[in-house]
N, C-alpha and C. Protein backbone atom coordinates (compact mmCIF):
# COMPACT_ATOMS: atom_id res chain seq x y z
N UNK A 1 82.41 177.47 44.25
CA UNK A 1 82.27 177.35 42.81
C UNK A 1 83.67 177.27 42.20
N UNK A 2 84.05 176.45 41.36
CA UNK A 2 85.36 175.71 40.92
C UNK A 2 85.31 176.24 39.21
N UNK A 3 85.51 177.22 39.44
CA UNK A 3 85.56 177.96 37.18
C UNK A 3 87.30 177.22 36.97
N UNK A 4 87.11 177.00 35.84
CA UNK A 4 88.18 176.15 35.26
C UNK A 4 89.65 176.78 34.55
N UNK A 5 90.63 177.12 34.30
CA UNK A 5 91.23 178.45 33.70
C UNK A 5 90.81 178.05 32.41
N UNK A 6 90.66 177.19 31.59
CA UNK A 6 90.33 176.74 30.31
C UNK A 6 88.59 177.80 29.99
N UNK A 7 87.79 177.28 30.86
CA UNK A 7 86.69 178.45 30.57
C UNK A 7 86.58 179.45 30.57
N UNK A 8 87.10 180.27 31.44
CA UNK A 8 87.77 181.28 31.66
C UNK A 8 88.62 182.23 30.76
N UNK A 9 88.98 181.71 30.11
CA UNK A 9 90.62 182.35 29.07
C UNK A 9 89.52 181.88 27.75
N UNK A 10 88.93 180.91 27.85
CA UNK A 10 88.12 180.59 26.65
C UNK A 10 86.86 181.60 26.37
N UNK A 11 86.31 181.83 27.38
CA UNK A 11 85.07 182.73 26.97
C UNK A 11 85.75 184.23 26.61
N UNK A 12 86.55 184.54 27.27
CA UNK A 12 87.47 185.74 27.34
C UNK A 12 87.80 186.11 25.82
N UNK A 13 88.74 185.04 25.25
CA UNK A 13 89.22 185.02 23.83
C UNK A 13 88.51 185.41 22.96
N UNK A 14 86.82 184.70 23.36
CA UNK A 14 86.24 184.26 22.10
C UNK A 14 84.84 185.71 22.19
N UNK A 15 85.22 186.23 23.29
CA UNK A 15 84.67 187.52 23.56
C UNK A 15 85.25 188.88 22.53
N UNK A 16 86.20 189.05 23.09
CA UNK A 16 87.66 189.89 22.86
C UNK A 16 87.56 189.37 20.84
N UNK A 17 87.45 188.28 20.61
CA UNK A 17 87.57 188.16 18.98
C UNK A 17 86.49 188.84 18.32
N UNK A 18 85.11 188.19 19.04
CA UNK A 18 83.96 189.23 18.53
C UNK A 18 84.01 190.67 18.60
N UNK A 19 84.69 190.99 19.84
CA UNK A 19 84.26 192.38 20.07
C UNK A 19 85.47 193.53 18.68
N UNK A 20 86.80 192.89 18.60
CA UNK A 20 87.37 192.97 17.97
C UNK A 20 86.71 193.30 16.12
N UNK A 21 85.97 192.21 16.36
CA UNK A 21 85.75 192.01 14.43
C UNK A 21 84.27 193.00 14.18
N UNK A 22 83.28 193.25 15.57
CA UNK A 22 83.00 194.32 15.84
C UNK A 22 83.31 195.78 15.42
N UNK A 23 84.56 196.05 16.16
CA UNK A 23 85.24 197.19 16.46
C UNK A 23 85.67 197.75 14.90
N UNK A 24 86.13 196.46 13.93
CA UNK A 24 86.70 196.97 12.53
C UNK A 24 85.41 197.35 11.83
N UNK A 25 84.43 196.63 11.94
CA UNK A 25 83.39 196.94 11.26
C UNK A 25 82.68 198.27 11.61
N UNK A 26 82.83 199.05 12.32
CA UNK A 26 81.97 200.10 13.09
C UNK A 26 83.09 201.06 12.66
N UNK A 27 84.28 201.30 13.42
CA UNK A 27 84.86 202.19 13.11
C UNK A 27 86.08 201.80 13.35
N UNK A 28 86.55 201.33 12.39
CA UNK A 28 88.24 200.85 12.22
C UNK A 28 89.68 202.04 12.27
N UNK A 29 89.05 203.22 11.88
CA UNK A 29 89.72 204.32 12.33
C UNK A 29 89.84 204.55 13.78
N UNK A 30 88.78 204.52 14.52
CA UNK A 30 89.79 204.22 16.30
C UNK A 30 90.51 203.21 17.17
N UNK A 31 91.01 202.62 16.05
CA UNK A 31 91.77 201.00 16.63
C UNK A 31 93.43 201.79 16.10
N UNK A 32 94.09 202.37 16.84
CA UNK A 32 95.61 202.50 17.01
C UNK A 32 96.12 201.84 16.06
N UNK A 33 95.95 200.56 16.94
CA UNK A 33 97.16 199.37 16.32
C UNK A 33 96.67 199.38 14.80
N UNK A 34 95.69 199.09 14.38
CA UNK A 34 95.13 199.13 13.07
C UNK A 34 95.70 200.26 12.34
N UNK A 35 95.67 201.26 12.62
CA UNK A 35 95.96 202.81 12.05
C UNK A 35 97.74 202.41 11.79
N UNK A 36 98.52 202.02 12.96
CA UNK A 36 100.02 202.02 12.57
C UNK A 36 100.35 201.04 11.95
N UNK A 37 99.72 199.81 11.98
CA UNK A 37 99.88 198.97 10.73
C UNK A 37 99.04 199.44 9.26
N UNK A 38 98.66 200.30 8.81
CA UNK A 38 98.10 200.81 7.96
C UNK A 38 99.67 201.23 7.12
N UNK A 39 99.68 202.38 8.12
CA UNK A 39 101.51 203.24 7.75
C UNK A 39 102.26 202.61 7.88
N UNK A 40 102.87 201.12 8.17
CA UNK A 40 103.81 200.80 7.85
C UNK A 40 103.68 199.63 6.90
N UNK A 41 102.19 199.30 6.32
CA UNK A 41 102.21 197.95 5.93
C UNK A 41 101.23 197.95 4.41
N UNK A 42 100.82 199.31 4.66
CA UNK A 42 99.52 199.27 3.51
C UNK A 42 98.46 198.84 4.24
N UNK A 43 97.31 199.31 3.54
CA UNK A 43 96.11 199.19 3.99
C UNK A 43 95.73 197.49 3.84
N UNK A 44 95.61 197.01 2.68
CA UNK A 44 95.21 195.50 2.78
C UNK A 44 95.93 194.20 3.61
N UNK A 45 97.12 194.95 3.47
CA UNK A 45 98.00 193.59 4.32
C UNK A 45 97.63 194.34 5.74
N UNK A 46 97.50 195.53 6.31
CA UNK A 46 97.31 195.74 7.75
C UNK A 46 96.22 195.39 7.90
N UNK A 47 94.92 195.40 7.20
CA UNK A 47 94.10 194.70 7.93
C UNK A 47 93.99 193.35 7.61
N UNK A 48 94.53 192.20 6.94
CA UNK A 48 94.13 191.16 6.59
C UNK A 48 95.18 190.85 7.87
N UNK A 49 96.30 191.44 8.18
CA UNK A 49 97.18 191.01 9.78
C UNK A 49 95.92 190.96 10.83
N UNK A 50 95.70 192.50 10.93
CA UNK A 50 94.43 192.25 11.77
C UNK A 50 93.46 191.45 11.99
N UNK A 51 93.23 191.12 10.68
CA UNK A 51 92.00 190.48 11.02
C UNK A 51 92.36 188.70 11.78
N UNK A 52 93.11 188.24 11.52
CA UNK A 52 93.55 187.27 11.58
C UNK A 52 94.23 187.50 13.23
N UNK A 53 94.90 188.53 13.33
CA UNK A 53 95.78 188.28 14.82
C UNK A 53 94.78 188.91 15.98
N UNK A 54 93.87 189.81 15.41
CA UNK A 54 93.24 189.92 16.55
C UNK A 54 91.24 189.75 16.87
N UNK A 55 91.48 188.85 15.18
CA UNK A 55 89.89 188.21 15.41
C UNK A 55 90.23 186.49 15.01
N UNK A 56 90.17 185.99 14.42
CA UNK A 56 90.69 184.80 14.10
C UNK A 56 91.20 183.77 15.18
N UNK A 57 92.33 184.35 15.13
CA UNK A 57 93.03 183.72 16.05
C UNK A 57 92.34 183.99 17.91
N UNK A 58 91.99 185.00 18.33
CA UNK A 58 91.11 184.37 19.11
C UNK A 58 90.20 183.92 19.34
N UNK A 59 89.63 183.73 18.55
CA UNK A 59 88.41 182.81 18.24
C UNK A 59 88.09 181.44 18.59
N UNK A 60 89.29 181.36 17.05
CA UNK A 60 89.44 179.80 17.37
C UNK A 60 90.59 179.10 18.47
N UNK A 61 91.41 180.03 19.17
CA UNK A 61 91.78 179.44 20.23
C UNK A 61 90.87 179.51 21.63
N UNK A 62 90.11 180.57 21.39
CA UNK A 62 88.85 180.49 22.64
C UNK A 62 88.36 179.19 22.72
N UNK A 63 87.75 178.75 21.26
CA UNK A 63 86.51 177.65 21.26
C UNK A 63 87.68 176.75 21.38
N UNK A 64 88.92 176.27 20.94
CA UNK A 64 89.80 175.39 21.54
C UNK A 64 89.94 174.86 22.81
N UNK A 65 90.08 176.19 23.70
CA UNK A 65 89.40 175.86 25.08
C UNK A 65 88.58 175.82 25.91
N UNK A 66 87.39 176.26 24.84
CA UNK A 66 86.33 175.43 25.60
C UNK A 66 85.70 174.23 25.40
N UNK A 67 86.43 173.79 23.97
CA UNK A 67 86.56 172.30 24.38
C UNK A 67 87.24 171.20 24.54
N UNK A 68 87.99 171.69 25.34
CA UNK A 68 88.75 171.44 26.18
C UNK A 68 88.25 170.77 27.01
N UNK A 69 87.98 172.40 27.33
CA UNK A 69 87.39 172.43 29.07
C UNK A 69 85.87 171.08 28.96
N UNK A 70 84.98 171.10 28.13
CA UNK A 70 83.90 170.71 28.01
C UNK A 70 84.44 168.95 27.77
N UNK A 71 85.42 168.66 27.21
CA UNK A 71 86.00 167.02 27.20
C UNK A 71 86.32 166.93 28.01
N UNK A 72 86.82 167.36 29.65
CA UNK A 72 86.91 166.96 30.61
C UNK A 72 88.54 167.02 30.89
């Protein structure tokens, strides 16, 4: 069986983004990184960083490569 690194890193991303945008919604107080960008950044700009660097952006670079992978 021949898995592709493009599918691979793609389902991964686009996993990891959900589980992420998940994680803020449930309980955003046990996300670290979230908490120390809070204290050094303010609450709205630390999570609008967040939301973007660690849901967003893998997202749409997941589905990037999976179609990728899916154009051949």
């Amino acid at each position: 069986m021949n898995l592709d690194f493009n599918l691979i890193v793609g389902v991964l991303a686009v996993v990891y983004g959900v589980y992420s945008f998940i994680q803020r919604k449930v309980a955003p107080e046990k996300i670290e990184r979230l908490q120390t960008m809070i204290e050094r950044n303010g609450e709205k700009m630390a999570h609008s960083i967040h939301l973007v660097g660690y849901t967003i952006f893998p997202v749409i670079a997941g589905l990037l490569l999976l179609y990728r992978y899916f154009q051949g």
